[in-house]
Protein backbone atom coordinates (compact mmCIF):
# COMPACT_ATOMS: atom_id res chain seq x y z
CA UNK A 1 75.71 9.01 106.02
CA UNK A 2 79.34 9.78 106.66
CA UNK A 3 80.34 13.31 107.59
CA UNK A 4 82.21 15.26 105.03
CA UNK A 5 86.05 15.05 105.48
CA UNK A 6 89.12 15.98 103.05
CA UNK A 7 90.94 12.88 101.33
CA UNK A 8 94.20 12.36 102.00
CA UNK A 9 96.54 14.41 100.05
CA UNK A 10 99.67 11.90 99.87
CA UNK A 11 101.70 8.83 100.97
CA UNK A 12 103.59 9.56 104.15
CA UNK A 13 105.31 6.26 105.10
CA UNK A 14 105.38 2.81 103.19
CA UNK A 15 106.38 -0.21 104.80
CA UNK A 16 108.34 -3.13 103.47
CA UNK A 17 108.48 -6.70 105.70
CA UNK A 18 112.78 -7.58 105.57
CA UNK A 19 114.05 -10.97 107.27
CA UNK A 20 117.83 -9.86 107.17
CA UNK A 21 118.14 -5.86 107.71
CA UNK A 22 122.17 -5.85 107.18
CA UNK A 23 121.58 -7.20 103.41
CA UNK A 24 118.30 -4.49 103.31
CA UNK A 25 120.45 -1.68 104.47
CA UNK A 26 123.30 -2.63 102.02
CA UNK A 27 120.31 -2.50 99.32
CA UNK A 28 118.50 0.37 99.89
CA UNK A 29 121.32 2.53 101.61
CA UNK A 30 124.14 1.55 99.73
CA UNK A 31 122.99 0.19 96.03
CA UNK A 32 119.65 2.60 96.10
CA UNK A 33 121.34 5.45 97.77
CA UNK A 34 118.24 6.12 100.28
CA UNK A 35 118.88 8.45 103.28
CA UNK A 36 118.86 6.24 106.60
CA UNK A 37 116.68 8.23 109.29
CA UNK A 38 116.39 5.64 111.88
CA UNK A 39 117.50 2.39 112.87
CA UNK A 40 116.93 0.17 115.97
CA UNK A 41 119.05 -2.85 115.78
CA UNK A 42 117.28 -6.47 115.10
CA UNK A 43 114.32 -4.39 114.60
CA UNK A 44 113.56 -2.16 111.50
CA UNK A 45 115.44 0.74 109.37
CA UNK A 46 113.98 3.89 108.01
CA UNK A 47 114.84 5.56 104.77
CA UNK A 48 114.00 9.11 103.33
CA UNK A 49 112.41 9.09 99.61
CA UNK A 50 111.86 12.84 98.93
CA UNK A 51 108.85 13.41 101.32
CA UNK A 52 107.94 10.22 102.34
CA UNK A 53 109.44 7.05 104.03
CA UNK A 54 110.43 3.68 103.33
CA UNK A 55 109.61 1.37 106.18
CA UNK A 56 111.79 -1.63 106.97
CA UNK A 57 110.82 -3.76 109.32
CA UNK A 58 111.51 -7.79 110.40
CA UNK A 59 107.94 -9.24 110.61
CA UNK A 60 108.14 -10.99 113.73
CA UNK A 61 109.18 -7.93 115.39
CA UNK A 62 106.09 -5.95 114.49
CA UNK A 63 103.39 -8.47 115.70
CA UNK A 64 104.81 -8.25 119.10
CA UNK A 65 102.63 -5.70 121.47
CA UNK A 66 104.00 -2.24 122.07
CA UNK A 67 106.74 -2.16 124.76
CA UNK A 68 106.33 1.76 124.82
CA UNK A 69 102.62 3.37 126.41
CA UNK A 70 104.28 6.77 125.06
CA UNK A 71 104.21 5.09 121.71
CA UNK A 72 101.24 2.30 121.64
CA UNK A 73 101.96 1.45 117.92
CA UNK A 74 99.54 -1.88 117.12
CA UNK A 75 101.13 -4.78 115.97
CA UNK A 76 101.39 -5.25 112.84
CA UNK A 77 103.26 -7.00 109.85
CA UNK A 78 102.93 -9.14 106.56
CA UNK A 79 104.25 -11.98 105.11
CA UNK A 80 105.56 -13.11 102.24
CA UNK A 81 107.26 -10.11 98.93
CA UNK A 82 105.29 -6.98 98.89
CA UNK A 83 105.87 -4.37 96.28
CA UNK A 84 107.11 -0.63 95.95
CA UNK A 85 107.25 2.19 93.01
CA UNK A 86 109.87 4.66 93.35
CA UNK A 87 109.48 7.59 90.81
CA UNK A 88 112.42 8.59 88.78
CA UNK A 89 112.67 10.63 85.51
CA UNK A 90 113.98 8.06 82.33
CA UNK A 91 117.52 9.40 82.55
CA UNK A 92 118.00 8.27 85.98
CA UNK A 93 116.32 5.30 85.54
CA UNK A 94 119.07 4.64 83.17
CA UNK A 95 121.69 5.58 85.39
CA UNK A 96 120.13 3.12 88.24
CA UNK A 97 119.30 0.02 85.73
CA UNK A 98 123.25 0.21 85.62
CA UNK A 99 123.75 0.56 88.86
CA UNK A 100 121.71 -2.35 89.53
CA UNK A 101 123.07 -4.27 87.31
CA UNK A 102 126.91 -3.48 88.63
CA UNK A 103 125.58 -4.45 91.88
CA UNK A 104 124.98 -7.74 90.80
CA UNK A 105 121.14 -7.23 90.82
CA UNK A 106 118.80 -8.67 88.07
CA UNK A 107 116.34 -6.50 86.12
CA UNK A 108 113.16 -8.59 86.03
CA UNK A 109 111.19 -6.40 83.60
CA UNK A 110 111.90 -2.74 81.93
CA UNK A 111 108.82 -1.54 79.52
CA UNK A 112 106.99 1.48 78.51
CA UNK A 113 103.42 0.93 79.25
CA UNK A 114 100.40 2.65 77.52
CA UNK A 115 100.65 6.15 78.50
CA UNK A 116 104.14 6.07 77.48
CA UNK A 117 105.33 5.82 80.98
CA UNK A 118 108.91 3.53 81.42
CA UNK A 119 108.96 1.28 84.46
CA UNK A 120 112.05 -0.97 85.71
CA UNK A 121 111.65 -4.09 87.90
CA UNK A 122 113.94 -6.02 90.17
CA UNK A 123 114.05 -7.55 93.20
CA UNK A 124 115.31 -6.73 97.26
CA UNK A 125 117.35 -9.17 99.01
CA UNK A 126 113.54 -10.34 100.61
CA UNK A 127 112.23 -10.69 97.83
CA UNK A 128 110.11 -7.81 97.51
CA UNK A 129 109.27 -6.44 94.18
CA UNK A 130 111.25 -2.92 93.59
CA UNK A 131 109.43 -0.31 90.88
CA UNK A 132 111.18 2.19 89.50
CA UNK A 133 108.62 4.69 87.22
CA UNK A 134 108.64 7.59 85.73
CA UNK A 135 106.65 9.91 87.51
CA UNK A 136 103.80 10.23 85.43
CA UNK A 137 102.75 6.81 85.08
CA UNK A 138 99.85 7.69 87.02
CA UNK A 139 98.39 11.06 85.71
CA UNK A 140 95.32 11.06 84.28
């Protein structure tokens, strides 16, 4: 039997695998409007979302063994789009759908699901598969 411990209580950090970080950062910095936090060059950028992160990071460069024994982070990495929900009250959904779409990006989906929830899907420059909800999409 496994000793009693608390869940955890939220999402800290969420990562998303990038192959060019110059078109990533003009995405998420510049169309999005994300807060850049960190950055190492060639490697991976770092975005504020309210209290968590957004993780950026080239693939390749995250399989390779730690360089750092202050900072032994395992490798690790994906391949191929991943996906991401941002959480954003209908009215600024609106306001972002045309953003998006005066950045030249394509909505692939907009619909209210059963709980009455909107949600509003397009793509990164990678390929991954952007979310944007309405908060309560996933109260009970």
């Amino acid at each position: 039997m496994l000793p009693d411990a608390p869940a955890p209580q939220a999402i800290l950090e969420a990562s998303l695998y990038v192959d060019d970080l110059a078109a990533a950062a003009e995405f998420y910095g510049e169309v999005l409007g994300l807060e850049e936090i960190q950055r190492v060059e060639g490697r991976h950028i770092f975005y504020r979302c309210g209290g968590s992160v957004l993780l950026l990071f080239r693939a390749e460069e995250t399989q390779k063994p730690p360089s750092n024994s202050r900072l032994p982070v395992p490798p690790h990495g994906a391949h191929g789009p991943g996906h991401v929900c941002f959480a954003q009250p209908r009215n600024e959904m609106n306001l972002m759908k045309q953003r998006l779409q005066d950045a030249g990006v394509a909505i692939e989906a907009e619909f209210d699901w059963p709980g009455g929830a909107r949600s509003l899907y397009f793509r990164d420059p990678a390929g991954n598969s952007v979310e944007m909800a309405e908060p309560h999409l996933w109260r009970g």
